[in-house]
Protein backbone atom coordinates (compact mmCIF):
# COMPACT_ATOMS: atom_id res chain seq x y z
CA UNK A 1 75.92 62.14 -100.51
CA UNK A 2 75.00 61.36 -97.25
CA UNK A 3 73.24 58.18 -95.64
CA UNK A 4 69.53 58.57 -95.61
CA UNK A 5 68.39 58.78 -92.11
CA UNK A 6 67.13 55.34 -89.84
CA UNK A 7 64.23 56.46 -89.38
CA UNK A 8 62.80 57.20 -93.29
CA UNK A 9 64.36 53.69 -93.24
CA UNK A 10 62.19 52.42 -91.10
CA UNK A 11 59.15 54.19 -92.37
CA UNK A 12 59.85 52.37 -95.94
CA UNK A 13 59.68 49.09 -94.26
CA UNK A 14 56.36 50.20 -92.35
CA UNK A 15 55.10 50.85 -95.81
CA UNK A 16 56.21 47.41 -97.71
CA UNK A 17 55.16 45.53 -94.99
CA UNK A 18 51.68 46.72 -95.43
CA UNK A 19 51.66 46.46 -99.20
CA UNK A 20 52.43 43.00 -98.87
CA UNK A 21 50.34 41.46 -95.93
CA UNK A 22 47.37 41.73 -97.68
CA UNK A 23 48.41 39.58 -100.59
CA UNK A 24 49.43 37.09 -98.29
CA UNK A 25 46.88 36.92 -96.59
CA UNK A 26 44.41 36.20 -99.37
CA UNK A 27 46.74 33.56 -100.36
CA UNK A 28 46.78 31.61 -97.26
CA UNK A 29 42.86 32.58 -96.55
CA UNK A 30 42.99 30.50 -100.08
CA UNK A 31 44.77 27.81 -98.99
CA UNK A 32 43.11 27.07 -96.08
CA UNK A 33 39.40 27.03 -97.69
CA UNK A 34 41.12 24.93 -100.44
CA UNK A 35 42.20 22.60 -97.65
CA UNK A 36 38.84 22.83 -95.84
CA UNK A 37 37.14 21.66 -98.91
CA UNK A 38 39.13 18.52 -100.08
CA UNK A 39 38.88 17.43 -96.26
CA UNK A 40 35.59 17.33 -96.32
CA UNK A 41 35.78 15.93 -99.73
CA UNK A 42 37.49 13.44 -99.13
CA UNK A 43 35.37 12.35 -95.36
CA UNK A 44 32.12 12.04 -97.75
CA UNK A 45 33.83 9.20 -99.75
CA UNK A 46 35.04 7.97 -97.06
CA UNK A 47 31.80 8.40 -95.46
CA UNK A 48 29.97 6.75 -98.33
CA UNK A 49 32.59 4.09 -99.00
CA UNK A 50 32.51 2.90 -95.44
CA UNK A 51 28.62 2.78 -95.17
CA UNK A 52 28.26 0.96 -98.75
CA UNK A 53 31.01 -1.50 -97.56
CA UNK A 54 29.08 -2.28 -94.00
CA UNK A 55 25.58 -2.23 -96.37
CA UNK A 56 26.74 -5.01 -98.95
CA UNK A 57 27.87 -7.58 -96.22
CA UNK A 58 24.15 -7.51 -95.07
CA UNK A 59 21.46 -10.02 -96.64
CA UNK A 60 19.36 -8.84 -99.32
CA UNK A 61 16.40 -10.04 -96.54
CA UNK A 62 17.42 -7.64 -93.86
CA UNK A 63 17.94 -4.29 -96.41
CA UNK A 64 21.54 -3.81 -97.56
CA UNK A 65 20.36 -0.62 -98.59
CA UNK A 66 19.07 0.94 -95.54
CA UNK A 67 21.72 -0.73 -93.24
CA UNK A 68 24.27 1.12 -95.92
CA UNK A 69 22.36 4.57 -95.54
CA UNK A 70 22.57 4.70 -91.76
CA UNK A 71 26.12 3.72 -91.43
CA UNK A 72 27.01 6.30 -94.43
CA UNK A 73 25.22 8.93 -91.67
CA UNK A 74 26.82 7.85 -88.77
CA UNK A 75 30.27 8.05 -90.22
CA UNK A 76 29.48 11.42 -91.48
CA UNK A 77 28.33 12.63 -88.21
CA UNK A 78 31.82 11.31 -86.99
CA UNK A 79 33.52 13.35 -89.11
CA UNK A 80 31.34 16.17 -87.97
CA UNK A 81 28.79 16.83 -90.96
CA UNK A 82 25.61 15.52 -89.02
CA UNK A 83 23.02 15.30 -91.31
CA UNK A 84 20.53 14.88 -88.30
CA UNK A 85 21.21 18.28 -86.93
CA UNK A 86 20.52 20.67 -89.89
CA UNK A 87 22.65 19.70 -92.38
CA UNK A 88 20.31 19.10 -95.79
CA UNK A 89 21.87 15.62 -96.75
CA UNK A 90 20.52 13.20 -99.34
CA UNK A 91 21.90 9.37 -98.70
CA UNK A 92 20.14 7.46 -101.11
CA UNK A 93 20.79 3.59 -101.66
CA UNK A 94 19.19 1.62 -104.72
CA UNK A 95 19.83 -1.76 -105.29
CA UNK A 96 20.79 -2.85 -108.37
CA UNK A 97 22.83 -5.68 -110.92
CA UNK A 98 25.83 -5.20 -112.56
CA UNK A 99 27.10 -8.00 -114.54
CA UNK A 100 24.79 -10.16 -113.63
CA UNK A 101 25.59 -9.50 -109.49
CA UNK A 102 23.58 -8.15 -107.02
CA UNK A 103 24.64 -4.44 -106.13
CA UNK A 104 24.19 -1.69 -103.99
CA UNK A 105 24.67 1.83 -105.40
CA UNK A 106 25.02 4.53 -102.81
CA UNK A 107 24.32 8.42 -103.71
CA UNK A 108 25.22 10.72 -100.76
CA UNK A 109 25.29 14.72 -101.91
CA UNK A 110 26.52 17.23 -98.88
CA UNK A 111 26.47 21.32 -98.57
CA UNK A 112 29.75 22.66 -98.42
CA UNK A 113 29.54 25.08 -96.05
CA UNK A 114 33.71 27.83 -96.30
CA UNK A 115 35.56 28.14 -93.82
CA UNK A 116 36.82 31.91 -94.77
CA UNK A 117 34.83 31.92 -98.20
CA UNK A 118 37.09 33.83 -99.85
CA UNK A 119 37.66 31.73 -102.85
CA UNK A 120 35.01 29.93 -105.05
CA UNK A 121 33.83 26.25 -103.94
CA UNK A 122 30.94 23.93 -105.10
CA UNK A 123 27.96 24.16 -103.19
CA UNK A 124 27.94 20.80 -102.47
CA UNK A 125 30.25 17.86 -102.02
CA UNK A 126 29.20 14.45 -104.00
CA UNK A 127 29.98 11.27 -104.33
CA UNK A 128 28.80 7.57 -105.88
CA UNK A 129 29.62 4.70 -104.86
CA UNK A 130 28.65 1.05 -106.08
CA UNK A 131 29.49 -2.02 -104.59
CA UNK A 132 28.35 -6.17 -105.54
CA UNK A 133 26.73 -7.59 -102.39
CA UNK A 134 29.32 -10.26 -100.96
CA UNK A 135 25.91 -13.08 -100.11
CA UNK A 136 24.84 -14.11 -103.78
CA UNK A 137 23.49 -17.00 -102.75
């Protein structure tokens, strides 16, 4: 039997090639909002981490829990989710004890806004945070 011609060859490769860009394409659309969304995780705890840890190194006279709010929204707006400019954030600090210590418990709760949105996410991103304030006295 003969050798099938170059170009049906060709035309067969046409056709795989087309079968299978699609698949991968929802598989790295996947992996990049995947990505996206532990990023941003990850900069909320961050966020709130940082802003708790700037919050309980103020006196309890001077607010530890508003000085940890607006640090917890400036970091955030550094890591671009600016709660100022649209962006429906809730920071929440409450002071409270924990074994007998004075502590700070910060709440911050963040949309999640895809980047393709081709996979399921949360809505929102979340995290708690609570920290003993370092002046006892």
């Amino acid at each position: 039997m003969p050798p099938a011609p170059s170009h049906t060859r060709r035309g067969s490769a046409a056709v795989e090639f087309a079968l299978t860009v699609p698949v991968l394409m929802v598989i790295i659309f996947g992996v990049l909002d995947y990505s996206w969304y532990i990023k941003q995780a990850t900069d909320v705890v961050r966020a709130t981490r940082e802003g708790l840890r700037l919050g309980v190194g103020v006196s309890q006279d001077d607010g530890p829990d508003a000085a940890a709010e607006s640090q917890t929204e400036i970091v955030l707006a550094g890591y671009g989710l600016d709660c100022e400019s649209g962006l429906d954030c809730e920071i929440e600090a409450v002071n409270t004890t924990v074994d007998g210590l004075d502590a700070v418990t910060l709440t911050v709760v963040v949309p999640y806004e895809p980047l393709v949105g081709m996979v399921p996410a949360p809505e929102q991103m979340r995290a708690e945070i609570t920290m003993a304030l370092e002046d006892q006295s």
